[in-house]
C-alpha atoms as a PDB file:
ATOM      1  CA  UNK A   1     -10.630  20.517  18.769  1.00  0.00           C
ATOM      2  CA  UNK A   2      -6.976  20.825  17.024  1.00  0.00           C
ATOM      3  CA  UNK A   3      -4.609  22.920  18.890  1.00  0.00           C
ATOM      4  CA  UNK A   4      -4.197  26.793  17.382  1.00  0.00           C
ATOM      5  CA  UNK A   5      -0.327  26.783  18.436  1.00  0.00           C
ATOM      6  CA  UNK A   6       0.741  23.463  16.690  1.00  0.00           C
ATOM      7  CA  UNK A   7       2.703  22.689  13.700  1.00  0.00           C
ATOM      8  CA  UNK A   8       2.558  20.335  11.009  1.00  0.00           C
ATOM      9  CA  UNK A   9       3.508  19.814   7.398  1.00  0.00           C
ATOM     10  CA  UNK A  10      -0.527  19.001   6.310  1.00  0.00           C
ATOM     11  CA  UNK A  11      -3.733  20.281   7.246  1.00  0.00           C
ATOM     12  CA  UNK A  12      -6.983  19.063   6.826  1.00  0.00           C
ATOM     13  CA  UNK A  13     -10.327  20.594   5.990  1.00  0.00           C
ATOM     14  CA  UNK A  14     -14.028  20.425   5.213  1.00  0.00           C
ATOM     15  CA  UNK A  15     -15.279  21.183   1.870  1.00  0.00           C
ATOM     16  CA  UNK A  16     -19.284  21.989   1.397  1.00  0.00           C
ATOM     17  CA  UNK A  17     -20.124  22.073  -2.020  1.00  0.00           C
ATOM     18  CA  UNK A  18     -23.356  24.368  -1.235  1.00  0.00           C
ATOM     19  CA  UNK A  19     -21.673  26.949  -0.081  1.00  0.00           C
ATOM     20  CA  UNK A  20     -17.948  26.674  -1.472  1.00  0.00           C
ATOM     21  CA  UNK A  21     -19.044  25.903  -5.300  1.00  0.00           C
ATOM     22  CA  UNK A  22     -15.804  27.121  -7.192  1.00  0.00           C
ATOM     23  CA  UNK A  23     -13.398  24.668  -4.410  1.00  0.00           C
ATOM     24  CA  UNK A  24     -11.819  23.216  -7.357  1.00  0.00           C
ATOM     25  CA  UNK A  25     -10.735  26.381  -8.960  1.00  0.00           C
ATOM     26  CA  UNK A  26      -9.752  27.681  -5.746  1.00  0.00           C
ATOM     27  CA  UNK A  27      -7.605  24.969  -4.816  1.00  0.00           C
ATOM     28  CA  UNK A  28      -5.785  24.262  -8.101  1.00  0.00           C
ATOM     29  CA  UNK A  29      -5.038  28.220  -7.877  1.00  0.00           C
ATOM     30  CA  UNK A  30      -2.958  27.592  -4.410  1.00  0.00           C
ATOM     31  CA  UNK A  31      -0.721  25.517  -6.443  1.00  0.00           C
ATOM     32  CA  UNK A  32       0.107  23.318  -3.420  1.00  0.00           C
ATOM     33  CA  UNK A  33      -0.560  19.969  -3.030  1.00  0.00           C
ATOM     34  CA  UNK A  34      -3.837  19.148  -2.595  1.00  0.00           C
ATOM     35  CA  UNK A  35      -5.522  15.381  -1.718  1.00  0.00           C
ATOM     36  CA  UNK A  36      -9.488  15.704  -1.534  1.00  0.00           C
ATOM     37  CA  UNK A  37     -11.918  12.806  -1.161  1.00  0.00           C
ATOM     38  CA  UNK A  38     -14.582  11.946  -2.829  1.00  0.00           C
ATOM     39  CA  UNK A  39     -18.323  13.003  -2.424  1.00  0.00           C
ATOM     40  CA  UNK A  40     -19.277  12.051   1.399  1.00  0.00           C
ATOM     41  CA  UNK A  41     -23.039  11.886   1.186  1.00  0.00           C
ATOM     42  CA  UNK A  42     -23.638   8.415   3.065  1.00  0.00           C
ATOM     43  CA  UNK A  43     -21.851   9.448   6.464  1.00  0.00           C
ATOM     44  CA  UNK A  44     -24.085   9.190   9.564  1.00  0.00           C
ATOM     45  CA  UNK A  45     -24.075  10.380  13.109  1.00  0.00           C
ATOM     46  CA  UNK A  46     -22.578   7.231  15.165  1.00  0.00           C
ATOM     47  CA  UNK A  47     -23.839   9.281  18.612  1.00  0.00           C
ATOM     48  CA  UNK A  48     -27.045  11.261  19.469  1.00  0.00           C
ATOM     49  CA  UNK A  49     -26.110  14.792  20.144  1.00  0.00           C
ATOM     50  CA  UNK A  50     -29.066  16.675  21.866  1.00  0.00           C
ATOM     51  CA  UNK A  51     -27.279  20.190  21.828  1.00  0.00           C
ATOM     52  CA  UNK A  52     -26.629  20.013  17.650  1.00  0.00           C
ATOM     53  CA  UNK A  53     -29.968  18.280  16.981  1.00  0.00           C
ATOM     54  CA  UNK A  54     -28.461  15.333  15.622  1.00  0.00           C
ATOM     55  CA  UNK A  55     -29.789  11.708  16.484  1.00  0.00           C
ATOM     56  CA  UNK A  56     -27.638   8.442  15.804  1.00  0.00           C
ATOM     57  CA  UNK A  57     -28.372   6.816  12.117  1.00  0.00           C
ATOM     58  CA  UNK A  58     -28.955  10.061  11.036  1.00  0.00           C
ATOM     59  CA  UNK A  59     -27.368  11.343   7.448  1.00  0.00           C
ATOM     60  CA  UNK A  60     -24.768  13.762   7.716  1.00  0.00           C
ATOM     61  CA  UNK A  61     -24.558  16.774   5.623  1.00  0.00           C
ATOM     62  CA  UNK A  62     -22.511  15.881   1.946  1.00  0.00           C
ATOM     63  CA  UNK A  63     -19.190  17.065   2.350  1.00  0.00           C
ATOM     64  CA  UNK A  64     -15.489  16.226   1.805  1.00  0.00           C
ATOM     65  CA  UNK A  65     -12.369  15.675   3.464  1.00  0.00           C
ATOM     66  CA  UNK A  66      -9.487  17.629   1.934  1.00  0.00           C
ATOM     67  CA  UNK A  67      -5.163  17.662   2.805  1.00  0.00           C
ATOM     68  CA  UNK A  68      -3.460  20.802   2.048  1.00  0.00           C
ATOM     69  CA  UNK A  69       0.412  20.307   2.696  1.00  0.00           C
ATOM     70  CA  UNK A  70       3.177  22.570   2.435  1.00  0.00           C
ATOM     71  CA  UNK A  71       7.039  21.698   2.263  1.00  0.00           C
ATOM     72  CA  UNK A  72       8.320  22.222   5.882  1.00  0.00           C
ATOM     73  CA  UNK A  73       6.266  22.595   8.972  1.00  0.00           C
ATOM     74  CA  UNK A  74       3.708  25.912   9.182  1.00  0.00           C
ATOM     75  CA  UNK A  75       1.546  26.535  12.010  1.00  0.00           C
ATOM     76  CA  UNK A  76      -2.246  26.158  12.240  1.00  0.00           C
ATOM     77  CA  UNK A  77      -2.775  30.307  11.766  1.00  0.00           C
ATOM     78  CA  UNK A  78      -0.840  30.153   9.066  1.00  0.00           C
ATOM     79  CA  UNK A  79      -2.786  27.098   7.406  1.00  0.00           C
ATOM     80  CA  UNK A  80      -6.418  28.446   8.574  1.00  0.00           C
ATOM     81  CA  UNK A  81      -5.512  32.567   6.682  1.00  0.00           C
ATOM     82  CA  UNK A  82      -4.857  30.368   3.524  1.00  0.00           C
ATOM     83  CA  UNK A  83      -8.314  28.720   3.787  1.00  0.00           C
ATOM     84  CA  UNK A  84     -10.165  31.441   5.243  1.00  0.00           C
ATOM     85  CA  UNK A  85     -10.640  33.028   2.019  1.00  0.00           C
ATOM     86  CA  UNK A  86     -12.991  30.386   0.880  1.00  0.00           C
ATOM     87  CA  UNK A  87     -14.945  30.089   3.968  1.00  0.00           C
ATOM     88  CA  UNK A  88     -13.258  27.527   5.612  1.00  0.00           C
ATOM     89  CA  UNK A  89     -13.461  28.046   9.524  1.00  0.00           C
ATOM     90  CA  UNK A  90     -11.356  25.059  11.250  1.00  0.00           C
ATOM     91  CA  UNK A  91      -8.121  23.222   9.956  1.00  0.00           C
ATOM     92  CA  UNK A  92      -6.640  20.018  11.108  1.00  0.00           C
ATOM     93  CA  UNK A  93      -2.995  19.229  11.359  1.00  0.00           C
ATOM     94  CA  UNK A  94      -2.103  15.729  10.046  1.00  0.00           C
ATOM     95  CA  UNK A  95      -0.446  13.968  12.168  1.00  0.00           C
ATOM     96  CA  UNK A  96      -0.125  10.547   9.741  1.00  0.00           C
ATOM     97  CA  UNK A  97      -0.530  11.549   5.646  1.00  0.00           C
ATOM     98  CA  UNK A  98      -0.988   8.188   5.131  1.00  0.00           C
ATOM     99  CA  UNK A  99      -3.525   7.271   7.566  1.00  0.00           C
ATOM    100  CA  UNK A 100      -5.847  10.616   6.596  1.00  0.00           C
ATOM    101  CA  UNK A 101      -5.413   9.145   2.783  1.00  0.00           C
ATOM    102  CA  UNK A 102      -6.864   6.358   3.638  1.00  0.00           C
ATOM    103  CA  UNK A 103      -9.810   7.973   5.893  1.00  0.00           C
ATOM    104  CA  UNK A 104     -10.375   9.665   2.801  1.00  0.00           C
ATOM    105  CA  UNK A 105     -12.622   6.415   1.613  1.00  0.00           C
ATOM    106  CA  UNK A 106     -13.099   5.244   5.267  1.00  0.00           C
ATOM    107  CA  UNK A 107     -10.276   2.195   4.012  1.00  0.00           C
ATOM    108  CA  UNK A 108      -9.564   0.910   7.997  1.00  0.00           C
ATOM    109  CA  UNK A 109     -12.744   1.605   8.864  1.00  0.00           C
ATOM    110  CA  UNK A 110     -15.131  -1.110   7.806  1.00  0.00           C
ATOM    111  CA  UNK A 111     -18.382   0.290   9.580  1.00  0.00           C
ATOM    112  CA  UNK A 112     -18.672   3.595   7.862  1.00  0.00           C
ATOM    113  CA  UNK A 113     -19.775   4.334   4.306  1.00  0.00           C
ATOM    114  CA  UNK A 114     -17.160   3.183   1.773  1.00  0.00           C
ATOM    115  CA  UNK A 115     -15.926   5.311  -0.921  1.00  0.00           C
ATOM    116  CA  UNK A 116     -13.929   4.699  -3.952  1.00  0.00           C
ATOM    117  CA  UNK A 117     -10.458   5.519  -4.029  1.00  0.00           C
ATOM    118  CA  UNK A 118     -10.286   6.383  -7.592  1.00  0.00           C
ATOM    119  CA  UNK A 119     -12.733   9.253  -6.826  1.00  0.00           C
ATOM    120  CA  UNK A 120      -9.944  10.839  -4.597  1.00  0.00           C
ATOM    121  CA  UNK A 121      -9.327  13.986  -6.373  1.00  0.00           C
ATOM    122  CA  UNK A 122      -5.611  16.127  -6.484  1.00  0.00           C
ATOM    123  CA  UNK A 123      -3.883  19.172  -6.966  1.00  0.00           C
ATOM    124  CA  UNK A 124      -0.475  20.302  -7.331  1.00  0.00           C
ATOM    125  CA  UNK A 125       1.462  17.494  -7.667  1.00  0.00           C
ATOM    126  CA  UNK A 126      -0.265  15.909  -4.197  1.00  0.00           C
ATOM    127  CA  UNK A 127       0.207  12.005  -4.316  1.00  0.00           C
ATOM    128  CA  UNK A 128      -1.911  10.472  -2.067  1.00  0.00           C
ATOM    129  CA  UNK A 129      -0.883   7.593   0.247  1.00  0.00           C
ATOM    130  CA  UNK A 130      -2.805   5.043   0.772  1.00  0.00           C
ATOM    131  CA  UNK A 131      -0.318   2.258   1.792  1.00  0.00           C
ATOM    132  CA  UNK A 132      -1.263   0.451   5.754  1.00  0.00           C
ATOM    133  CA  UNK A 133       1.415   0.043   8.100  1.00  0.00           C
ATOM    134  CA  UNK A 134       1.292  -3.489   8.564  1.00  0.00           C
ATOM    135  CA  UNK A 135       1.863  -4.922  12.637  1.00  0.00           C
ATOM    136  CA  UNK A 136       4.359  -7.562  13.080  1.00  0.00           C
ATOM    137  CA  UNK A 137       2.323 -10.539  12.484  1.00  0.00           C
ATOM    138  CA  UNK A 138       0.960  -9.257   9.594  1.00  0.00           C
ATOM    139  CA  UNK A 139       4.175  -8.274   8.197  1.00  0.00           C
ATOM    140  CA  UNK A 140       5.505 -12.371   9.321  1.00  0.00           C
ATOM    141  CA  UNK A 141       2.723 -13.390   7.694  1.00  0.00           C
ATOM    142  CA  UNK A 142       2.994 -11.269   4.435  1.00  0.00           C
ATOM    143  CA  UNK A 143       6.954 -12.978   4.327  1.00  0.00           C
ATOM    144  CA  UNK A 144       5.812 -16.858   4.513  1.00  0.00           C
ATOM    145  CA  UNK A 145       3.549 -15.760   1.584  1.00  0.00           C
ATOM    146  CA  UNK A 146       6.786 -14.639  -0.288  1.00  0.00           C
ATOM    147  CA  UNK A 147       8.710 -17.261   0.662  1.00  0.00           C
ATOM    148  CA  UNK A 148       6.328 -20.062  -0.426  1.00  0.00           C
ATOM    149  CA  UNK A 149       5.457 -18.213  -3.706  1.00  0.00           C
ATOM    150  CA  UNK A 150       9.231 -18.324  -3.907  1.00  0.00           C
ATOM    151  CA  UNK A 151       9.448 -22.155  -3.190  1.00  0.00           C
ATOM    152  CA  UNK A 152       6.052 -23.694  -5.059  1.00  0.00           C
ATOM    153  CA  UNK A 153       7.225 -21.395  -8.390  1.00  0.00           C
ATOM    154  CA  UNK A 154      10.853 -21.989  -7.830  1.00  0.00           C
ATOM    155  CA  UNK A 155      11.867 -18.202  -8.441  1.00  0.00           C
ATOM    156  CA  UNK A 156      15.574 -17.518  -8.430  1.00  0.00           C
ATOM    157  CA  UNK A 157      15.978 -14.262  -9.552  1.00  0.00           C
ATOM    158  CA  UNK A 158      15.417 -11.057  -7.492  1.00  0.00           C
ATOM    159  CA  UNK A 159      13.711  -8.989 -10.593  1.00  0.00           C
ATOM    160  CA  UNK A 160      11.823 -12.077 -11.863  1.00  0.00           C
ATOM    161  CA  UNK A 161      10.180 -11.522  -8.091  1.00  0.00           C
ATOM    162  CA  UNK A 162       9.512  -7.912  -8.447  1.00  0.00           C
ATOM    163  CA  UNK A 163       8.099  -7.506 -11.600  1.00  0.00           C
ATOM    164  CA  UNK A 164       5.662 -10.561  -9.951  1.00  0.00           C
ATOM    165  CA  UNK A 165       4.673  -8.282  -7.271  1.00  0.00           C
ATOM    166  CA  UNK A 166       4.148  -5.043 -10.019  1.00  0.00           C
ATOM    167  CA  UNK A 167       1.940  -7.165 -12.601  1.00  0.00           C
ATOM    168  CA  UNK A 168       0.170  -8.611 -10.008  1.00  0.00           C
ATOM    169  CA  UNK A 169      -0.799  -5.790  -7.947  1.00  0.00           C
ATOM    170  CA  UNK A 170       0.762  -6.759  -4.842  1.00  0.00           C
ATOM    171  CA  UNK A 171       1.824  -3.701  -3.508  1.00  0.00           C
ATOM    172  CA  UNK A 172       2.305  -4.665  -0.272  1.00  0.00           C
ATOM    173  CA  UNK A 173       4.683  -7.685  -1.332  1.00  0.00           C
ATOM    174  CA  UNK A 174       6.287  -5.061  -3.256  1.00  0.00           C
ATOM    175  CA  UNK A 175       7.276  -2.971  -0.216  1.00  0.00           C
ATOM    176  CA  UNK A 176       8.558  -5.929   1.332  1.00  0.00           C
ATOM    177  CA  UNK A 177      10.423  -6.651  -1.795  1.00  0.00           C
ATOM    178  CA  UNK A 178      11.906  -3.396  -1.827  1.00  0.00           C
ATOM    179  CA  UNK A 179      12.861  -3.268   1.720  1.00  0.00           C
ATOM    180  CA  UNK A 180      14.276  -6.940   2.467  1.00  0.00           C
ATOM    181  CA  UNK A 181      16.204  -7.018  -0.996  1.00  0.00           C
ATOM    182  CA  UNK A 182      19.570  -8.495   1.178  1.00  0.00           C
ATOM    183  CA  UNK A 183      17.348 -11.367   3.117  1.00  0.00           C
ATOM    184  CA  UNK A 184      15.555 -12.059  -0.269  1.00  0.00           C
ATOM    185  CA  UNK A 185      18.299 -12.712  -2.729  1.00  0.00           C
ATOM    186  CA  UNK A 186      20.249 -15.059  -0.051  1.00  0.00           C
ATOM    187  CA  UNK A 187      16.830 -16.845  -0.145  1.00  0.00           C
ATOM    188  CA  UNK A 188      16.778 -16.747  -4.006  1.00  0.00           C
ATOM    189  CA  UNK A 189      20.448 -17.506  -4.499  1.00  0.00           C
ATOM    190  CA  UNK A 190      19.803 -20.452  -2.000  1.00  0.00           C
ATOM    191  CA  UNK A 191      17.088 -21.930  -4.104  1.00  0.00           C
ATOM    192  CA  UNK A 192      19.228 -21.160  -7.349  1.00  0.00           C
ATOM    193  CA  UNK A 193      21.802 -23.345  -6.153  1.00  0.00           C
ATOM    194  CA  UNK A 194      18.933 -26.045  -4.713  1.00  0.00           C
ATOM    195  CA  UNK A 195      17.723 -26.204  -8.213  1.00  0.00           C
ATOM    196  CA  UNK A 196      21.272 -26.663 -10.007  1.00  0.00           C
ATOM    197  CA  UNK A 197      22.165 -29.174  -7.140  1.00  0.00           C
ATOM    198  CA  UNK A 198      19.224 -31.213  -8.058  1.00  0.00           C
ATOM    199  CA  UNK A 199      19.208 -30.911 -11.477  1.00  0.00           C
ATOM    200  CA  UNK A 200      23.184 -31.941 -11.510  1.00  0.00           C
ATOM    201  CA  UNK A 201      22.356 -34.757  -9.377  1.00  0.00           C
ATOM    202  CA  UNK A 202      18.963 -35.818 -12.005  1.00  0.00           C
ATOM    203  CA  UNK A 203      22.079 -35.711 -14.679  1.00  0.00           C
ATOM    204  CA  UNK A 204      24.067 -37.466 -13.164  1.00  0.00           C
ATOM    205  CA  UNK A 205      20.973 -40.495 -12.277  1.00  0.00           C
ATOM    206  CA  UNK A 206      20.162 -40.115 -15.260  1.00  0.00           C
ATOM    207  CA  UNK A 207      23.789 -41.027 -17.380  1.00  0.00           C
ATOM    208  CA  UNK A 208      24.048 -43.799 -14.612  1.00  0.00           C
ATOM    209  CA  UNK A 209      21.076 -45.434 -15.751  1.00  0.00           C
ATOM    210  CA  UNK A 210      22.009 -44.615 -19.259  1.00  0.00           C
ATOM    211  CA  UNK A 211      25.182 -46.757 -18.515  1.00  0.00           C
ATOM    212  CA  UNK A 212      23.638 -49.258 -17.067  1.00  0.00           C
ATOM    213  CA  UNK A 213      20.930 -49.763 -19.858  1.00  0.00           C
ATOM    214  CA  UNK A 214      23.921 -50.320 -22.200  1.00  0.00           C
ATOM    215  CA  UNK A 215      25.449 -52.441 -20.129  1.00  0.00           C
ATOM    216  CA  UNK A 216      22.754 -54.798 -19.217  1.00  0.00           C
ATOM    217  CA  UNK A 217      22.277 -54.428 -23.366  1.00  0.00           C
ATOM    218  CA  UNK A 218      25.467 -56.332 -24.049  1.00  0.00           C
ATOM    219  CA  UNK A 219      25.145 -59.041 -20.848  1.00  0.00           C
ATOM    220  CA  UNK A 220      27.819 -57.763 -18.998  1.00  0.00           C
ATOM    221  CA  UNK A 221      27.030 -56.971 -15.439  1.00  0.00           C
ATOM    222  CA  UNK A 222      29.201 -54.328 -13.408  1.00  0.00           C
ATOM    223  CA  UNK A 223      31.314 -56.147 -11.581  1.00  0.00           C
ATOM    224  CA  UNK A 224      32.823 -57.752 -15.094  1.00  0.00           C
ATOM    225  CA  UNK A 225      32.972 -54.359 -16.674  1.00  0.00           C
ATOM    226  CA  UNK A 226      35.573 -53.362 -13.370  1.00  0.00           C
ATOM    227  CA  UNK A 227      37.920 -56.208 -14.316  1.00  0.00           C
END
């Protein structure tokens, strides 16, 4: 049960179609940002619960999972007399936007119905989250991906590995991108000057054998051609 005396900048809410049929009129009229999910109507009780009637397997009632947020901090009477209007009896705070986003199509968790994203429906303005806050090893791991696209394509320049990231859809890469620009472009100025090195050095090979060609052309070896 959410505490009646806390704060928080979101709250979150049931929607019931059956008996709240004009929610999307109602909502767009708050003119606050709004995040609702799509159509819940494969959920299921994980637990038998003898006092509500329900038994494990069993399909919950369709519903959906809605964010209202507001710019600074209100408390959970304020957030429940803006709802109440409609019906609605409980509010949430949010304690992690992102992470209710992403419950909003069950994203981290794999067992429960799965819903698509792009059915995630908004209101004033509202842009939902759905980025995952990566551990550390994921986050290590997600960097020796960069770093051997960086080496096996032989990127050297910083936007050339951003827009890589955009077309691509790697939006994770892309925070990394965006976050480790200092760390990157040392790696991409080191591989710049790799590549120059090597190709100076191929030049250089390659006017030696060049000379040597000519040389050998003529009979004269390279000890005569020093005298």
């Amino acid at each position: 049960m959410a505490s009646k005396t806390g704060k928080a900048r979101a709250f979150a809410f049931l929607i019931y179609e059956d008996s709240w049929p004009t929610w999307e009129t109602d909502l767009k009229g708050l003119h606050m940002p709004t995040v609702v999910s799509p159509m819940h109507d494969r959920d299921v009780y994980e637990e038998d619960d003898k006092d509500l009637g329900h038994i494990a397997g069993e399909v919950k009632k369709a519903h959906r999972h809605a964010i209202l947020s507001w710019g600074n901090t209100t408390t959970y009477k304020n957030a429940l007399a803006t709802l109440e209007p409609f019906g609605v009896t409980h509010v949430e705070p949010v304690t992690s936007y992102s992470g209710y986003c992403r419950y909003l199509a069950h994203l981290d968790d794999p067992d429960k119905a799965q819903y698509d994203p792009a059915d995630i429906v908004t209101f004033g303005g509202a842009v939902p989250d759905l980025s995952r806050k990566l551990n550390s090893a994921e986050v290590a791991d997600m960097r020796n991906q960069i770093l051997e696209f960086i080496r096996s394509a032989q990127v050297t320049e910083y936007a050339d590995l951003v827009y890589h990231t955009l077309d691509n859809g790697l939006f994770e890469w892309t925070n990394y991108v965006e976050t480790h620009t200092v760390f990157l472009q040392g790696v991409l100025s080191s591989v710049r000057h790799s590549l120059a090195m090597g190709e100076l050095e191929r030049r250089n090979a390659e006017i030696n054998a060049s000379d040597t060609d000519a040389l050998d052309a003529h009979g004269i070896t390279e000890e005569e051609e020093e005298v």
